[in-house]
N, C-alpha and C. Protein backbone atom coordinates (compact mmCIF):
# COMPACT_ATOMS: atom_id res chain seq x y z
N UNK A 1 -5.89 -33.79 11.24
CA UNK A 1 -6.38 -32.72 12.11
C UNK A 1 -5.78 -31.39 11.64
N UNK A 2 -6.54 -30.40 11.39
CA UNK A 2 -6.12 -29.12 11.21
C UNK A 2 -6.51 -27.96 12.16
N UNK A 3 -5.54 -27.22 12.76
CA UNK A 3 -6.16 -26.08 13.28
C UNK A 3 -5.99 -24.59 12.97
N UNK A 4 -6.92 -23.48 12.72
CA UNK A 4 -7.16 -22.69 12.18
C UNK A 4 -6.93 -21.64 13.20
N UNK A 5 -6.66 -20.44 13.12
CA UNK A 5 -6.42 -19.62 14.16
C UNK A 5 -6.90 -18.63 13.64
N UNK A 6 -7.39 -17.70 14.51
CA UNK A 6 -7.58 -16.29 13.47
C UNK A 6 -7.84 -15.31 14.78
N UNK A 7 -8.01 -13.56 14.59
CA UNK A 7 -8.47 -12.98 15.71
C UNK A 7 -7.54 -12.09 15.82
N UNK A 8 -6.45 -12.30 15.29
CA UNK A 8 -4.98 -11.34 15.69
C UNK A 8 -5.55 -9.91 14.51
N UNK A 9 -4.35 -8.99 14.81
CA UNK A 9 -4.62 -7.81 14.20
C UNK A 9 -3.70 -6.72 14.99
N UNK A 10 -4.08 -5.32 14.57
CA UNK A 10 -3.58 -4.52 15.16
C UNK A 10 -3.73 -3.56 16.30
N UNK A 11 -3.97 -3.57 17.95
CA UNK A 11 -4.36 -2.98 18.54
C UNK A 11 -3.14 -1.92 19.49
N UNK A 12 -4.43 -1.18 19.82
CA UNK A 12 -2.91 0.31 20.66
C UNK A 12 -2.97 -0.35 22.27
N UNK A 13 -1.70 0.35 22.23
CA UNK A 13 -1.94 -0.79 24.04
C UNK A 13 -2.58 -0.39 24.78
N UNK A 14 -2.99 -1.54 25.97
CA UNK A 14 -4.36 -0.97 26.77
C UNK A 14 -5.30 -2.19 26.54
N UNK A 15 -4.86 -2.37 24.48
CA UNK A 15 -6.46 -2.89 24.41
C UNK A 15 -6.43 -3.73 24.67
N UNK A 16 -7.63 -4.69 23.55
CA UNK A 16 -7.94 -6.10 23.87
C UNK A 16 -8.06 -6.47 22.32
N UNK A 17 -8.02 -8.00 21.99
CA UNK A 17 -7.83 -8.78 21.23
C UNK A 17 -8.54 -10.36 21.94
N UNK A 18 -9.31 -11.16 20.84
CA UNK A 18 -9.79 -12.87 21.34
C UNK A 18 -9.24 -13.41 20.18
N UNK A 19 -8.41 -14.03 20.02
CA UNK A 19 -8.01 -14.86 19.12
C UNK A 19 -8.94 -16.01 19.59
N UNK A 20 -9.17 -16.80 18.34
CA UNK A 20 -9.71 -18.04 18.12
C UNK A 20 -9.11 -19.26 17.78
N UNK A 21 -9.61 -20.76 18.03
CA UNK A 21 -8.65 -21.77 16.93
C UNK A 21 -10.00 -22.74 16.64
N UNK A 22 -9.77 -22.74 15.87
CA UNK A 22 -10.56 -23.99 15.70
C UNK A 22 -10.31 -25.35 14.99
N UNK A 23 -10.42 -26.44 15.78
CA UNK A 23 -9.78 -27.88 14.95
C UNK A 23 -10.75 -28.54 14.32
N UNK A 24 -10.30 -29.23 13.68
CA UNK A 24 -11.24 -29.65 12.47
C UNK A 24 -10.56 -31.20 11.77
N UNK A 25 -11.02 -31.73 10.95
CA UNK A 25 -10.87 -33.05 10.92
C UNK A 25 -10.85 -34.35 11.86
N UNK A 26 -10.30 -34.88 11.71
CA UNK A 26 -10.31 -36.65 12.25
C UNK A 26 -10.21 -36.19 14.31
N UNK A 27 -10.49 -35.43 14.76
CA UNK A 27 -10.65 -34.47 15.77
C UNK A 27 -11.13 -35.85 16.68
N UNK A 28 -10.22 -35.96 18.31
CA UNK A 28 -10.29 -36.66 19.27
C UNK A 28 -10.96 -35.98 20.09
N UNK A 29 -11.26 -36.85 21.05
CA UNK A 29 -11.90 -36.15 22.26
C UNK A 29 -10.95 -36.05 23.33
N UNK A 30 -11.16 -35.03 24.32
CA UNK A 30 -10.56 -35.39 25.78
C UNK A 30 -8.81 -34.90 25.09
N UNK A 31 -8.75 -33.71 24.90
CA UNK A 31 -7.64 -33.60 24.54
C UNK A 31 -7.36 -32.01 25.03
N UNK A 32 -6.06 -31.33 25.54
CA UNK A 32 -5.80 -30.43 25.65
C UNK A 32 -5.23 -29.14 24.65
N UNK A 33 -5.45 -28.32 24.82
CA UNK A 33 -5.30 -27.32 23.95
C UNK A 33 -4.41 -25.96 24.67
N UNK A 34 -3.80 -25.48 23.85
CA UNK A 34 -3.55 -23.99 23.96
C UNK A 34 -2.73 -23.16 23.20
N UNK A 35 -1.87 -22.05 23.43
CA UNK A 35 -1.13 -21.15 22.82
C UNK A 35 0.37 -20.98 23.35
N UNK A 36 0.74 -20.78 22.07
CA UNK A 36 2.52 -20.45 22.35
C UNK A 36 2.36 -19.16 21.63
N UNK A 37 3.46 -18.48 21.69
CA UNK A 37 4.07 -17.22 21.12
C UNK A 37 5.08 -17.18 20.30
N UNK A 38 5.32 -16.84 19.74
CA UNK A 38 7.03 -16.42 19.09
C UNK A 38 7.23 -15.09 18.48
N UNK A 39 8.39 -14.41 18.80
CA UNK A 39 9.07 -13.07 18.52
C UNK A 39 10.39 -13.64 17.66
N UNK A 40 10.92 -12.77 16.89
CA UNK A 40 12.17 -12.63 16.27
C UNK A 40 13.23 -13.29 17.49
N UNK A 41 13.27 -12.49 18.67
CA UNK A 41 14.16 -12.69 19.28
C UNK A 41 14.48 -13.65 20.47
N UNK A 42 13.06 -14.01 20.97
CA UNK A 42 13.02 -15.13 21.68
C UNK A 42 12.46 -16.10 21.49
N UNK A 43 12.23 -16.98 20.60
CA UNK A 43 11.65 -18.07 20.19
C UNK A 43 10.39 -18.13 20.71
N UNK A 44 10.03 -19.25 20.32
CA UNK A 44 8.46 -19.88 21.09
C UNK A 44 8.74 -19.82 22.59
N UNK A 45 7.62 -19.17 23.23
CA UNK A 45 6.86 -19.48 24.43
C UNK A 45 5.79 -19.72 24.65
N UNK A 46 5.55 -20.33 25.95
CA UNK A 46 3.95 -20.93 26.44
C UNK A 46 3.70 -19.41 26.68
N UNK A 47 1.99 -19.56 26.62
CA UNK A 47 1.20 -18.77 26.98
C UNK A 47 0.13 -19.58 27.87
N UNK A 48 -0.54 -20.41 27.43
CA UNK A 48 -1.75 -20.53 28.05
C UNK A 48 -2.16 -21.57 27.78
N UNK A 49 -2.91 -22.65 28.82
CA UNK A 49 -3.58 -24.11 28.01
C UNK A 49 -4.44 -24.32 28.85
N UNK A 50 -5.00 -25.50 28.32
CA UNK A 50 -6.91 -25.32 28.81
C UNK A 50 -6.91 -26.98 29.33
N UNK A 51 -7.32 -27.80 29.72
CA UNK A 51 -7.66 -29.13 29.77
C UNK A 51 -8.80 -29.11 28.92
N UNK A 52 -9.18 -30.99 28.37
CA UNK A 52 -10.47 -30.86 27.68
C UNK A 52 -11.74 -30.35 28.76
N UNK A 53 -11.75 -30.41 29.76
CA UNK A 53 -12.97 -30.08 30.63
C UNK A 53 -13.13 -28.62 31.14
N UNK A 54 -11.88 -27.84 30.46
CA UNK A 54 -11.61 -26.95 31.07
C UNK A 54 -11.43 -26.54 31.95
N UNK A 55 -11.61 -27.09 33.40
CA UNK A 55 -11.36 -27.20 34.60
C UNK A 55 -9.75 -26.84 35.11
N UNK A 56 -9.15 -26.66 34.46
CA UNK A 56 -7.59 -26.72 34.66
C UNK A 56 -7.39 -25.95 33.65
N UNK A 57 -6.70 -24.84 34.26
CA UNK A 57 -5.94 -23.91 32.89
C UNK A 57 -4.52 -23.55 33.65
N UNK A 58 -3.58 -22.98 32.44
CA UNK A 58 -2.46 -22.97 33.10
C UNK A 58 -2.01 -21.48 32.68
N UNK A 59 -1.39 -20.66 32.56
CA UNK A 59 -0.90 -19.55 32.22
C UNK A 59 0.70 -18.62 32.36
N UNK A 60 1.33 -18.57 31.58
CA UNK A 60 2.40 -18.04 31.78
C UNK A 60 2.36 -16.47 32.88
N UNK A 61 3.47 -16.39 33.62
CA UNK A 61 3.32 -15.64 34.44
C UNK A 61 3.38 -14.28 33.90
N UNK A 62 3.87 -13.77 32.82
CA UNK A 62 3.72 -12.74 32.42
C UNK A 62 2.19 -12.71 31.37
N UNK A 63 1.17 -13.35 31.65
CA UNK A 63 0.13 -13.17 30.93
C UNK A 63 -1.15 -13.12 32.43
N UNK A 64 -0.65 -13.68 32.91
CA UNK A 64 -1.87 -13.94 34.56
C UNK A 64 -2.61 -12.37 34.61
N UNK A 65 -3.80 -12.44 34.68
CA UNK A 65 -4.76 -12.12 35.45
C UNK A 65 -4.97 -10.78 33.91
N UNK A 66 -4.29 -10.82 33.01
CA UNK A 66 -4.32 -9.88 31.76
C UNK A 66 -5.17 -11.48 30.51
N UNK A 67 -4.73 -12.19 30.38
CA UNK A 67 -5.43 -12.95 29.49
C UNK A 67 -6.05 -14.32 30.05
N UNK A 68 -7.13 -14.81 29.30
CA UNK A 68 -8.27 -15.62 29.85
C UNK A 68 -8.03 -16.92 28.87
N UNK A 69 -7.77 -18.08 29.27
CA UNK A 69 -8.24 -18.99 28.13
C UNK A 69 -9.13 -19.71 28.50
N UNK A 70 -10.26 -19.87 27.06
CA UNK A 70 -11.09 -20.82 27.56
C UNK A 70 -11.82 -21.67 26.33
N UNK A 71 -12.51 -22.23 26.02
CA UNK A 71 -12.76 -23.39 24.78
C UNK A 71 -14.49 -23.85 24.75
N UNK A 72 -14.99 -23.89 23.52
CA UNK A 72 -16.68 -24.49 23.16
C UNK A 72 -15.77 -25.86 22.70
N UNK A 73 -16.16 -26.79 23.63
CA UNK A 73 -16.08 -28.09 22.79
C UNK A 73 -17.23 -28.58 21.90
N UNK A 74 -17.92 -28.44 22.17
CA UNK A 74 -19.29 -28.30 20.56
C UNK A 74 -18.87 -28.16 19.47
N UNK A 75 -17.26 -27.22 18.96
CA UNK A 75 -17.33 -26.10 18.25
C UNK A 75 -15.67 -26.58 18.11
N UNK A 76 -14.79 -27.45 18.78
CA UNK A 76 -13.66 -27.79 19.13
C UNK A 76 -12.58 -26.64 18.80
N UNK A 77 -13.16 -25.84 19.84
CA UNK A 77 -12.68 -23.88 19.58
C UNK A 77 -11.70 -23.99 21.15
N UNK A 78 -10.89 -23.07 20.80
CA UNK A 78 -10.11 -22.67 22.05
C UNK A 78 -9.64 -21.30 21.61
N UNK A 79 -10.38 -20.67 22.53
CA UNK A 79 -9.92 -18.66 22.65
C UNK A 79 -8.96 -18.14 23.88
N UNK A 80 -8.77 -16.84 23.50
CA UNK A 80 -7.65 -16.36 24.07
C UNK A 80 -7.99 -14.86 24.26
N UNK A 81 -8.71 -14.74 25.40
CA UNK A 81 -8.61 -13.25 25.51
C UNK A 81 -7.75 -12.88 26.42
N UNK A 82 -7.28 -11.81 25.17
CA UNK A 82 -6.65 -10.92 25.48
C UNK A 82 -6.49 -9.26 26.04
N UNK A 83 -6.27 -8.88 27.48
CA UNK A 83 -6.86 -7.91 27.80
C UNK A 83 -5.21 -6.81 28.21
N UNK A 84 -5.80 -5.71 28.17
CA UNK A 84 -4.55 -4.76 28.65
C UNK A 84 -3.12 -5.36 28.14
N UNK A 85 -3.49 -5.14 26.40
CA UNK A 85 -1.86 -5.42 25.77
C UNK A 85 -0.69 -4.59 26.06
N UNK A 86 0.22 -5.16 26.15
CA UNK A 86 1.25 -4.51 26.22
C UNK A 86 2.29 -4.87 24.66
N UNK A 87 3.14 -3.69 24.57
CA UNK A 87 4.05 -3.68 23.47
C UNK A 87 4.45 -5.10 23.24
N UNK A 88 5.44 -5.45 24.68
CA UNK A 88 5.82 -6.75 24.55
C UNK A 88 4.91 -8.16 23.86
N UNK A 89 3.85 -8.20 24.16
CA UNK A 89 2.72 -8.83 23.62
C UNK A 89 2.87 -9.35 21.99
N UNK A 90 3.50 -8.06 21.45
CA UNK A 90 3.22 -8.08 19.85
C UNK A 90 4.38 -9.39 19.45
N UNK A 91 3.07 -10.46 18.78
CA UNK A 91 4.21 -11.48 18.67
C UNK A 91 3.35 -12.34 17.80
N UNK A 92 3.52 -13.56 17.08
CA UNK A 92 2.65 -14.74 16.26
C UNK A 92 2.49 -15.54 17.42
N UNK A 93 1.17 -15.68 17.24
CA UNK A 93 0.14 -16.57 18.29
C UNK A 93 -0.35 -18.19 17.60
N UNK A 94 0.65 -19.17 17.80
CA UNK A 94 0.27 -20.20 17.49
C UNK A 94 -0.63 -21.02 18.38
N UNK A 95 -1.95 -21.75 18.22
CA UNK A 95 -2.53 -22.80 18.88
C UNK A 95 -2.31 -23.68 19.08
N UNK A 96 -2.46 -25.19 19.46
CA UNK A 96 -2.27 -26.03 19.70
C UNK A 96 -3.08 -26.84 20.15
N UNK A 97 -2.87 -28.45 19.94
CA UNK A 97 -3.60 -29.39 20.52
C UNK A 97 -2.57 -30.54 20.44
N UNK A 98 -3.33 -31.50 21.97
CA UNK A 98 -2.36 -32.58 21.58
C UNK A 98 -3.38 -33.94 21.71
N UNK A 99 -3.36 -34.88 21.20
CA UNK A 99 -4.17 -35.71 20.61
C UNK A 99 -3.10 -37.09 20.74
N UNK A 100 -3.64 -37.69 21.07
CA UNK A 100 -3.15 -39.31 21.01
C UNK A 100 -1.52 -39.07 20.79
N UNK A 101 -0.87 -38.28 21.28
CA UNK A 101 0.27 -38.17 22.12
C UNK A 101 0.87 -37.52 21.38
N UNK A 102 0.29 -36.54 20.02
CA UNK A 102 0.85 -35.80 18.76
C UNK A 102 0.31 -34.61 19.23
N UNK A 103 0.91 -33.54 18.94
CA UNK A 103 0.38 -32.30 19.05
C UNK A 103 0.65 -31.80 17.52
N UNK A 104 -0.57 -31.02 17.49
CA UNK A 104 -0.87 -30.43 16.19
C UNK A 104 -0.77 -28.59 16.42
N UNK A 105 -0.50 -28.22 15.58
CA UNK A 105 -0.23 -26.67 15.60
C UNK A 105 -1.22 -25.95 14.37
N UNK A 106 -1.84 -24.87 15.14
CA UNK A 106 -1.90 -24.25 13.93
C UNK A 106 -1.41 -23.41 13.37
N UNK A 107 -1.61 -22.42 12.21
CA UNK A 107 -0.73 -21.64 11.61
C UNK A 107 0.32 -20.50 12.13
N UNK A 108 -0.79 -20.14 13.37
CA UNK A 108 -0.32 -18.45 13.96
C UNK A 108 -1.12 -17.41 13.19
N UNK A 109 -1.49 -16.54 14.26
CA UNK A 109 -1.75 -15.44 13.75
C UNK A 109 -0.95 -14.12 14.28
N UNK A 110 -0.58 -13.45 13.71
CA UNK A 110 -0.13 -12.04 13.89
C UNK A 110 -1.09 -10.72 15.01
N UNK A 111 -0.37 -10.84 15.99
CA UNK A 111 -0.69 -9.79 17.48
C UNK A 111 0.21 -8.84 17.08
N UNK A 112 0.13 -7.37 16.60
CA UNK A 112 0.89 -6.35 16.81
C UNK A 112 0.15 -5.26 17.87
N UNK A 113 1.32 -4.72 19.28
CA UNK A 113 1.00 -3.97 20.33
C UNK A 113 1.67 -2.66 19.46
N UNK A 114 0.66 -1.21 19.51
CA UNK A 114 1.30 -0.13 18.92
C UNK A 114 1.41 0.51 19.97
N UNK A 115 1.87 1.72 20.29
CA UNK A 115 2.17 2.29 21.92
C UNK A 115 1.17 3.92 21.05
């Protein structure tokens, strides 16, 4: 299983950003997905995760009601919009999935917040 991330870049704060992931290979069904963060200075954090039905999402409290997650299982995609960035924000956006009790990561992509 591989997952691909992409979508990050450079925005001024305020804005918005959708990162993408998409998994690919030997790919299960009925599996959950989402995003962590990491900065220099505070390691990985949760951000956001989806159930496979999507029906259930979860969200870190400093991201609520500013970012959306949501997923095309057709497409075994899970996005991340991102709305009204803030500085703090600027960080590598890794994806995730977990699958028959393994979670898979993908690369990260690079979120920089400019003021």
């Amino acid at each position: 299983v591989q997952l691909q991330a992409s979508g990050g870049g450079l925005v001024q704060a305020g804005g918005s950003l959708r990162l993408s992931c998409a998994a690919s290979g030997r790919v299960f069904t009925s599996y959950p997905m989402g995003w962590f963060r990491q900065t220099p200075g505070k390691g990985r954090e949760f951000v956001a995760a989806i159930s496979w039905s999507g029906g259930t999402t979860q969200y870190a409290d400093f991201v609520k009601s500013r970012f959306t997650i949501s997923r095309d299982n057709a497409k075994n995609t899970v996005y991340l919009q991102m709305n009204s960035l803030k500085l703090e924000d600027t960080a590598v956006y890794y994806c995730y999935a977990i699958m028959a009790g393994f979670t898979y990561w993908g690369q990260g992509t690079q979120v920089t917040v400019s003021s």
